[in-house]
Protein backbone atom coordinates (compact mmCIF):
# COMPACT_ATOMS: atom_id res chain seq x y z
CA UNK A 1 0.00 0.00 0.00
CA UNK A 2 2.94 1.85 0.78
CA UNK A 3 4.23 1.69 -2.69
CA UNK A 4 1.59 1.96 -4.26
CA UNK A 5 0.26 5.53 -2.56
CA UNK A 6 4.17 6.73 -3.22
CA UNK A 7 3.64 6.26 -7.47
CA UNK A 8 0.64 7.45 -7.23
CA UNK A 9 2.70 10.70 -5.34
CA UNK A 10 5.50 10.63 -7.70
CA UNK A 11 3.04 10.26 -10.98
CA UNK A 12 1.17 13.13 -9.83
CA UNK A 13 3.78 15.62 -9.25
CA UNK A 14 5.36 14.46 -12.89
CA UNK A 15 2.84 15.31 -14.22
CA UNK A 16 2.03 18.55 -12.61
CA UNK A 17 6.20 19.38 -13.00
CA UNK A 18 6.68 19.87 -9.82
CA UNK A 19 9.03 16.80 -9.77
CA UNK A 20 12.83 16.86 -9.21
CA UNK A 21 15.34 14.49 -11.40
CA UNK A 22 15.61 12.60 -8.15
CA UNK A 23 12.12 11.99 -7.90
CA UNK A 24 11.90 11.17 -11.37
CA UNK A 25 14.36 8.32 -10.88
CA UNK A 26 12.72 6.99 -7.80
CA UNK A 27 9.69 6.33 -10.06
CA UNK A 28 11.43 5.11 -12.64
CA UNK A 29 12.84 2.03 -9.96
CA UNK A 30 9.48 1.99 -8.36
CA UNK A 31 7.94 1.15 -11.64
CA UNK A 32 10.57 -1.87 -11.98
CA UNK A 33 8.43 -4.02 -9.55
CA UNK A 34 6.13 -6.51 -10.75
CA UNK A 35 3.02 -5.19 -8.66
CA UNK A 36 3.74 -1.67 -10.38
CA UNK A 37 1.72 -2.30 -13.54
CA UNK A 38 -2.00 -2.16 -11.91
CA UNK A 39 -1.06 1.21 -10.18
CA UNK A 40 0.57 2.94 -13.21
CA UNK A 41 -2.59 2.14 -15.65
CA UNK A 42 -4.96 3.23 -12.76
CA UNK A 43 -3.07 6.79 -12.65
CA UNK A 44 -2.53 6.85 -16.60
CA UNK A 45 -6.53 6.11 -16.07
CA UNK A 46 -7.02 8.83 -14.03
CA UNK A 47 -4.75 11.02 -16.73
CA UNK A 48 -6.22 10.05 -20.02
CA UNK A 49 -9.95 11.18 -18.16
CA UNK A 50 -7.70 14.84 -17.93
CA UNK A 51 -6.82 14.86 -21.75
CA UNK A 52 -10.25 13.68 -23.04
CA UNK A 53 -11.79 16.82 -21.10
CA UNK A 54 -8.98 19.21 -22.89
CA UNK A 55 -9.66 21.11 -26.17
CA UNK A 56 -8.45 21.13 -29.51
CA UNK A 57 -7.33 17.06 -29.36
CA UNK A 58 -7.94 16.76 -33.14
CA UNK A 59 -4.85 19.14 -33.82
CA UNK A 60 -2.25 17.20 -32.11
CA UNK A 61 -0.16 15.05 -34.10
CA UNK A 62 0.26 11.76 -31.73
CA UNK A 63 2.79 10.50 -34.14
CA UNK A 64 5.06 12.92 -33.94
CA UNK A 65 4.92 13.27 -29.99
CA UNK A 66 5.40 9.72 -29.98
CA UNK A 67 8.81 9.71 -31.97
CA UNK A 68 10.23 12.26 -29.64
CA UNK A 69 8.98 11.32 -26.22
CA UNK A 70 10.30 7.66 -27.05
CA UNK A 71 13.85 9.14 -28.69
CA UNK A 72 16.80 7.25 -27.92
CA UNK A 73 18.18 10.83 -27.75
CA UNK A 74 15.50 11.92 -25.53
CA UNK A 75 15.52 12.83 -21.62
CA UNK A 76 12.74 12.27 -19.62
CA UNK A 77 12.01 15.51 -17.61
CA UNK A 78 9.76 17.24 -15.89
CA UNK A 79 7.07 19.68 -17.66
CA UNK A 80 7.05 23.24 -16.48
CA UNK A 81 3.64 23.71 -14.64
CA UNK A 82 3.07 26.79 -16.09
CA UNK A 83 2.88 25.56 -19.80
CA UNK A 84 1.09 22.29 -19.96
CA UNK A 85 -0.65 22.18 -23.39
CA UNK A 86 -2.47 19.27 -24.74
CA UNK A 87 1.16 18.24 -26.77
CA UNK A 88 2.84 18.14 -23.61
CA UNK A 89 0.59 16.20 -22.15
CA UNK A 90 0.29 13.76 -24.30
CA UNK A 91 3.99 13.68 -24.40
CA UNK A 92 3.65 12.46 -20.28
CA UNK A 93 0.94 9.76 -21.18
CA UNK A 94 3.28 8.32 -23.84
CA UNK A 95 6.47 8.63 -22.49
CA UNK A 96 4.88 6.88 -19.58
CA UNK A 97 4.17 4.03 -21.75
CA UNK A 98 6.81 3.82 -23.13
CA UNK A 99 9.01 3.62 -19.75
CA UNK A 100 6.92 0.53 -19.37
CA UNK A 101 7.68 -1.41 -22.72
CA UNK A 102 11.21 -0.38 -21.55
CA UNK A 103 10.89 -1.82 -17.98
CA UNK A 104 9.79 -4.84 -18.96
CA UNK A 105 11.75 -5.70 -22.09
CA UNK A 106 12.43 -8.99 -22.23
CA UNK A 107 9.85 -10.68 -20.67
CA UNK A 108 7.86 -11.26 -23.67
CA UNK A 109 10.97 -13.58 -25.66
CA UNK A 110 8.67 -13.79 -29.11
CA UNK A 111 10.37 -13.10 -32.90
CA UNK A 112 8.07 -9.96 -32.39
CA UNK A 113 9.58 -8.05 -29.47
CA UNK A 114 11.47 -5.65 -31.30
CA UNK A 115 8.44 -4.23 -32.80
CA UNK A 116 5.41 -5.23 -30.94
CA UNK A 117 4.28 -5.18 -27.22
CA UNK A 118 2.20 -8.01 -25.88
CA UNK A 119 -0.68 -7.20 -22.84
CA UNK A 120 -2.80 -9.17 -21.23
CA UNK A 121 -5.79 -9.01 -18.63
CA UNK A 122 -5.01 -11.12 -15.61
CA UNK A 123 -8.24 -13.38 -14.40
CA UNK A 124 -10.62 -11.64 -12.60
CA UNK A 125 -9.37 -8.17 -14.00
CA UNK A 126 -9.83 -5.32 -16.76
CA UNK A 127 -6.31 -3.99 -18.00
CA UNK A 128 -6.08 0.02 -19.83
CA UNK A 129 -3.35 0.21 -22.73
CA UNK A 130 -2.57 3.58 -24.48
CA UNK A 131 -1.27 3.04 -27.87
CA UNK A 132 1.37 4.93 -29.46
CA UNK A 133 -1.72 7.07 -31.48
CA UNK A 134 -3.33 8.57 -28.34
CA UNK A 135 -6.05 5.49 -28.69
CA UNK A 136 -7.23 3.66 -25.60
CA UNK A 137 -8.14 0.20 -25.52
CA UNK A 138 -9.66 -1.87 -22.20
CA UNK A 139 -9.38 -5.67 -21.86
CA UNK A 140 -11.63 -7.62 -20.30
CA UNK A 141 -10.54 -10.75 -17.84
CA UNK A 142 -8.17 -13.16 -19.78
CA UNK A 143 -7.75 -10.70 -22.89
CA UNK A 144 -4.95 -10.08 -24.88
CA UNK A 145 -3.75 -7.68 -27.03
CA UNK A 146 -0.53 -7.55 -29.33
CA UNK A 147 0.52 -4.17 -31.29
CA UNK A 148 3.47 -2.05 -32.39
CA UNK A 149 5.13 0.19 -30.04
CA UNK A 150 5.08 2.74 -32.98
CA UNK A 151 2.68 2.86 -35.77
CA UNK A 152 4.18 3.34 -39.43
CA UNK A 153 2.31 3.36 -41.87
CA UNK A 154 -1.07 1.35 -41.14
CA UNK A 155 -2.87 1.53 -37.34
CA UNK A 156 -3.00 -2.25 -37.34
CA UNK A 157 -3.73 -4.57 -33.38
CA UNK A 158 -4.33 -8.08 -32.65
CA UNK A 159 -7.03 -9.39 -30.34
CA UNK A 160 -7.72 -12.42 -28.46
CA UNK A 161 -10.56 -11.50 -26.28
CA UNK A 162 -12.92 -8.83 -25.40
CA UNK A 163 -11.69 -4.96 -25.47
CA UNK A 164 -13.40 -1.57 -25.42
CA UNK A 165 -11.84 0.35 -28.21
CA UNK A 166 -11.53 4.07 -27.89
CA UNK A 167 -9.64 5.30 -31.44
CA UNK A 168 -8.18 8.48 -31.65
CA UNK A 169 -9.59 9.76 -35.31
CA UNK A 170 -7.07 9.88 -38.01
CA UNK A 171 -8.76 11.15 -41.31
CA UNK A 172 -5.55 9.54 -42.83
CA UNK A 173 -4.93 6.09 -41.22
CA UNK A 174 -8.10 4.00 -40.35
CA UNK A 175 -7.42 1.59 -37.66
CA UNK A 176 -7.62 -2.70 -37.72
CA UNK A 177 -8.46 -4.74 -35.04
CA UNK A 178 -7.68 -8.04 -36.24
CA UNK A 179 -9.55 -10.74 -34.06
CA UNK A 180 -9.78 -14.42 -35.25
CA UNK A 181 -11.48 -14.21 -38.66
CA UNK A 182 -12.78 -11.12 -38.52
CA UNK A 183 -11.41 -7.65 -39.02
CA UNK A 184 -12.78 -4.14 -37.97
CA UNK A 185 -11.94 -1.30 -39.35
CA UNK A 186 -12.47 2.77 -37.81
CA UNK A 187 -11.15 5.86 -38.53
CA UNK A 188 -11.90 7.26 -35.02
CA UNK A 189 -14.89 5.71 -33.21
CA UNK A 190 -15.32 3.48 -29.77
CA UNK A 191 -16.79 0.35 -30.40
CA UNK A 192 -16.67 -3.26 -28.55
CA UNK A 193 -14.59 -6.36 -29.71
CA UNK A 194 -16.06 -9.29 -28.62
CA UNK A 195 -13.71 -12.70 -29.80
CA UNK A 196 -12.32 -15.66 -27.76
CA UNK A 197 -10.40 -17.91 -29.51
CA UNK A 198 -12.42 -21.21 -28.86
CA UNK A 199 -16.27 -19.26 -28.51
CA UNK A 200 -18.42 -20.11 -31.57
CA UNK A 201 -19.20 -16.56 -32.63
CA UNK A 202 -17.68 -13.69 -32.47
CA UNK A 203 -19.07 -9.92 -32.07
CA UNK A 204 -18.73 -6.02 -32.90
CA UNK A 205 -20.72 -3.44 -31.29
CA UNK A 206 -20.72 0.07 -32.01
CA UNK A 207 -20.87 3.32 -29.25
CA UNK A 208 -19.88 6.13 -31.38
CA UNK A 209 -19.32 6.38 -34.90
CA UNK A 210 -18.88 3.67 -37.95
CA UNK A 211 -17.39 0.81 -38.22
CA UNK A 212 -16.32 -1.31 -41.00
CA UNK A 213 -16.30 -5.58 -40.45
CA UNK A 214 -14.95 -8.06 -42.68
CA UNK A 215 -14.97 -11.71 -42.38
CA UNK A 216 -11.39 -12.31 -43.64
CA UNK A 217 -12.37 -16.09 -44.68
CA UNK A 218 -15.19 -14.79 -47.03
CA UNK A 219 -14.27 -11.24 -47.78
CA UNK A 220 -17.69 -10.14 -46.93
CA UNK A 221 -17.88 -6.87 -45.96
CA UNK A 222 -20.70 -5.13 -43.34
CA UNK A 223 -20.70 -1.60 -42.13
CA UNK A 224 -22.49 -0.75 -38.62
CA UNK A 225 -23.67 2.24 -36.73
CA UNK A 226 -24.20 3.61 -32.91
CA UNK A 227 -26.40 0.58 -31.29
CA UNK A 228 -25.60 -1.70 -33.97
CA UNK A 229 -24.00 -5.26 -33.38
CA UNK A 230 -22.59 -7.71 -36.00
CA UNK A 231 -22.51 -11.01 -34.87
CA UNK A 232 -20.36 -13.68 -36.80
CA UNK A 233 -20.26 -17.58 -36.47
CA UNK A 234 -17.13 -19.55 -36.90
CA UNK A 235 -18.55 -22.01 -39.07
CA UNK A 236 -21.00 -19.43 -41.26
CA UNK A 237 -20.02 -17.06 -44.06
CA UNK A 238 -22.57 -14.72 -43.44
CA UNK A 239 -23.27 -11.83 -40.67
CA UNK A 240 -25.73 -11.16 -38.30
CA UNK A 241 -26.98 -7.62 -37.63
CA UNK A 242 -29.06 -6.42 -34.47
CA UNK A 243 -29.93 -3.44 -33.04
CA UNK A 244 -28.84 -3.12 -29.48
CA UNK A 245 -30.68 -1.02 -26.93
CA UNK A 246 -28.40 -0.18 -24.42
CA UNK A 247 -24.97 -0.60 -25.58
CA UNK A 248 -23.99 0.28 -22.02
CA UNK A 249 -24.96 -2.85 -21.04
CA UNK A 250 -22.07 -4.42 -24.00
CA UNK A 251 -19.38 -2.50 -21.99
CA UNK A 252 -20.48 -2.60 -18.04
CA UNK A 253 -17.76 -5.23 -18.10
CA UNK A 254 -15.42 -2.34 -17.22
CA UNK A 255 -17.30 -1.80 -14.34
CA UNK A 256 -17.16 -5.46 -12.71
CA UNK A 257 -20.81 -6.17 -13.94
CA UNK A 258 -22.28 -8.96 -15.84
CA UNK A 259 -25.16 -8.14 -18.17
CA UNK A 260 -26.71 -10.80 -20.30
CA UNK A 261 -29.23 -10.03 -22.64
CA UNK A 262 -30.59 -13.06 -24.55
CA UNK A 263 -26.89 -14.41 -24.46
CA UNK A 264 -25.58 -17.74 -25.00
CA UNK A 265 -24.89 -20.36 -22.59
CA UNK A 266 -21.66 -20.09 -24.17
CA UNK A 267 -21.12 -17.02 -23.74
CA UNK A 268 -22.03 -16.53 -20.19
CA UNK A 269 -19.85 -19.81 -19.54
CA UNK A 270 -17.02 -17.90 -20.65
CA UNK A 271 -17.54 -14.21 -19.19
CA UNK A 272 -18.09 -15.86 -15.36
CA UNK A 273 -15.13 -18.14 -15.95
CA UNK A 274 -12.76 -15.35 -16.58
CA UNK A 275 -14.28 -13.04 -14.41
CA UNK A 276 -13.51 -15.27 -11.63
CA UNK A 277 -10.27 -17.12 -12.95
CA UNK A 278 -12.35 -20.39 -13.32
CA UNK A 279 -12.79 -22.71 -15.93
CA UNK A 280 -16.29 -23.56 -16.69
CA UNK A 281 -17.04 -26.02 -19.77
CA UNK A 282 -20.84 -26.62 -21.16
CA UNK A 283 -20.85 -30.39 -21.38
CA UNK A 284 -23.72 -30.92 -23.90
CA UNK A 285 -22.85 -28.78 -27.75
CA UNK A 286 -26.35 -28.27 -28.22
CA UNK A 287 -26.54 -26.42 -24.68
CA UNK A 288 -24.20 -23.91 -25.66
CA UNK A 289 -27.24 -22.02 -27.67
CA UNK A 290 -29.55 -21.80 -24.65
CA UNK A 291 -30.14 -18.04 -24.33
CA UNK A 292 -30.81 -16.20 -20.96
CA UNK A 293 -30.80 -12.73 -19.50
CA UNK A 294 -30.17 -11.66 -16.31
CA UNK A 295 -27.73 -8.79 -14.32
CA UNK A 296 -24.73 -9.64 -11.74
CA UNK A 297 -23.24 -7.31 -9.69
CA UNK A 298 -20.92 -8.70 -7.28
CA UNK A 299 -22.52 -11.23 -6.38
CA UNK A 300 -20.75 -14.65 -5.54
CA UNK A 301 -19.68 -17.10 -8.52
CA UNK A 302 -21.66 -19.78 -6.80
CA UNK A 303 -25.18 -17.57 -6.33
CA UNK A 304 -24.25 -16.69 -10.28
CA UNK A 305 -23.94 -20.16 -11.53
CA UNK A 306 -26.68 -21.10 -9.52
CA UNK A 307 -29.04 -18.42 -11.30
CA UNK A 308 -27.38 -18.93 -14.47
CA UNK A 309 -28.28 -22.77 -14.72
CA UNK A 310 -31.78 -22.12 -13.09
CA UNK A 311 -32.71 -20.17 -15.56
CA UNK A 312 -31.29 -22.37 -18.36
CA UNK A 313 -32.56 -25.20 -16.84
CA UNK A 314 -29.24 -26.80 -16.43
CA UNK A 315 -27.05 -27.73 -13.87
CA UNK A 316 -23.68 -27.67 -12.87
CA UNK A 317 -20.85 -29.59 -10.91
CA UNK A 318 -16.99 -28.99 -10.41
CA UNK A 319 -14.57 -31.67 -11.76
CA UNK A 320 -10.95 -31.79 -10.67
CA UNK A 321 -9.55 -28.69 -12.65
CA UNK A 322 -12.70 -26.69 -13.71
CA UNK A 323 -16.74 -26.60 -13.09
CA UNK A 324 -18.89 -28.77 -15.53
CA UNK A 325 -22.54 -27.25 -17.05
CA UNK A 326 -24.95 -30.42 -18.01
């Protein structure tokens, strides 16, 4: 706790430039820890709120910022208090993230390290990663998400998982989210990714904006606005598109809630499993289609699974290494 309360002291007064070089360094050790991850995004959270409120955001060139906070030449220093402009602050967020792809170099030993960062969602949490364009993507539990440290000439991330997708707009790049077989493609919009690697279907749905989706096996191409959701099957060539009501409810994830609306058995089995770091398998195929809807909020997994195979009328039982629906 300690620790944790003294980054959050050090971030702060970075930020505000009241920080000495000493200081500085002190964070830049602190940050070295393992534990140090979870406190860093929450204050980088607590930052990025601070730039989305500031004007003018559409005039900043995040490319360019990036290049120089992230210079081999370049000296991380404090920002005069007296002139922080949206540039400069951006400059902070980056350069922050950037100290962490440099703190943990080497932990992620793949031919792609040189270029790309991997970061994932531990069970049982949501994880905030600020990309290199001044975009903002959230994982859900057990999510994973791979991308450049530095975009070149294409805005281009890899997905395994759920994210919320917040996309700076860039008249001149649009931006991929490559997940399984399908791709989605923004300019600047927030929309939901929806795509584990062994569910049956995958999803899109849109907050703000348009979005572009392509099934990469068929080519197929579907464009969707605000409250719209494509929904793609594994084994089908074709998309299906619903309006949704509330797309709060697609994204009170973030918040540590679990909203089903007509869902899949499937689905939910997968949601409460990561949620609470537990494997939970759907014994009978055809069960996975059942569709239920109900609202969790903190409530235990055992009072969830309970409700959850009440109302499907199924029931459940845990097995050596995970918990069995039948």
């Amino acid at each position: 706790m300690e620790e944790k309360n003294r980054i959050s002291t050090l971030f702060n007064k970075y930020t505000s430039g009241d920080a000495s070089q000493k200081e500085i360094r002190e964070l830049l050790e602190l940050l070295k820890s393992e534990n140090s991850e979870a406190d860093l995004d929450m204050e980088m959270e607590n930052f990025w709120n601070q730039v989305q409120a500031m004007p003018d955001q559409e005039n900043v060139d995040w490319d360019k910022i990036y290049k120089k906070s992230t210079s081999p030449n370049s000296i991380i220093k404090s920002l005069s208090a007296k002139r922080i402009w949206l540039g400069a602050v951006a400059a902070v967020l980056i350069g922050m993230c950037s100290m962490m792809i440099w703190l943990t170099a080497g932990k992620n030993t793949s031919p792609l390290t040189s270029s790309y960062s991997l970061r994932k969602a531990g069970l049982g949490k949501t994880l905030v990663v600020y990309l290199s364009d001044g975009s903002k993507v959230t994982l859900n539990s057990g999510s994973e998400l791979r991308f450049p440290k530095t975009f070149g000439g294409k805005r281009e991330v890899y997905l395994d998982g759920e994210a919320f997708f917040e996309i700076h707009h860039n008249p001149k790049k649009s931006f991929l989210v490559h997940s399984g077989k399908m791709v989605t493609s923004v300019l600047g919009t927030s929309f939901n990714v929806m795509a584990y690697p062994r569910m049956s279907s995958m999803s899109v749905t849109v907050i703000t904006g348009k979005v572009a989706v392509k099934d990469s096996s068929s080519d197929q191409v579907v464009t969707l606005l605000p409250k719209q959701r494509a929904v793609l099957n594994s084994k089908k060539v074709d998309f299906t598109i619903d309006s949704v009501k509330d797309v709060t409810e697609s994204i009170a994830w973030q918040k540590g809630e679990l909203i089903f609306n007509n869902a899949t058995l499937e689905e939910i089995a997968y949601k409460v499993g990561y949620k609470y770091g537990i494997k939970i398998e759907v014994a009978d195929s055809d069960q996975n289609q059942k569709r239920i809807t109900g609202v969790f909020n903190k409530q235990s997994f055992t009072t969830i699974m309970d409700a959850v195979t009440r109302l499907s009328d199924t029931h459940y039982k845990k097995s050596a290494d995970d918990y069995i629906i039948y």
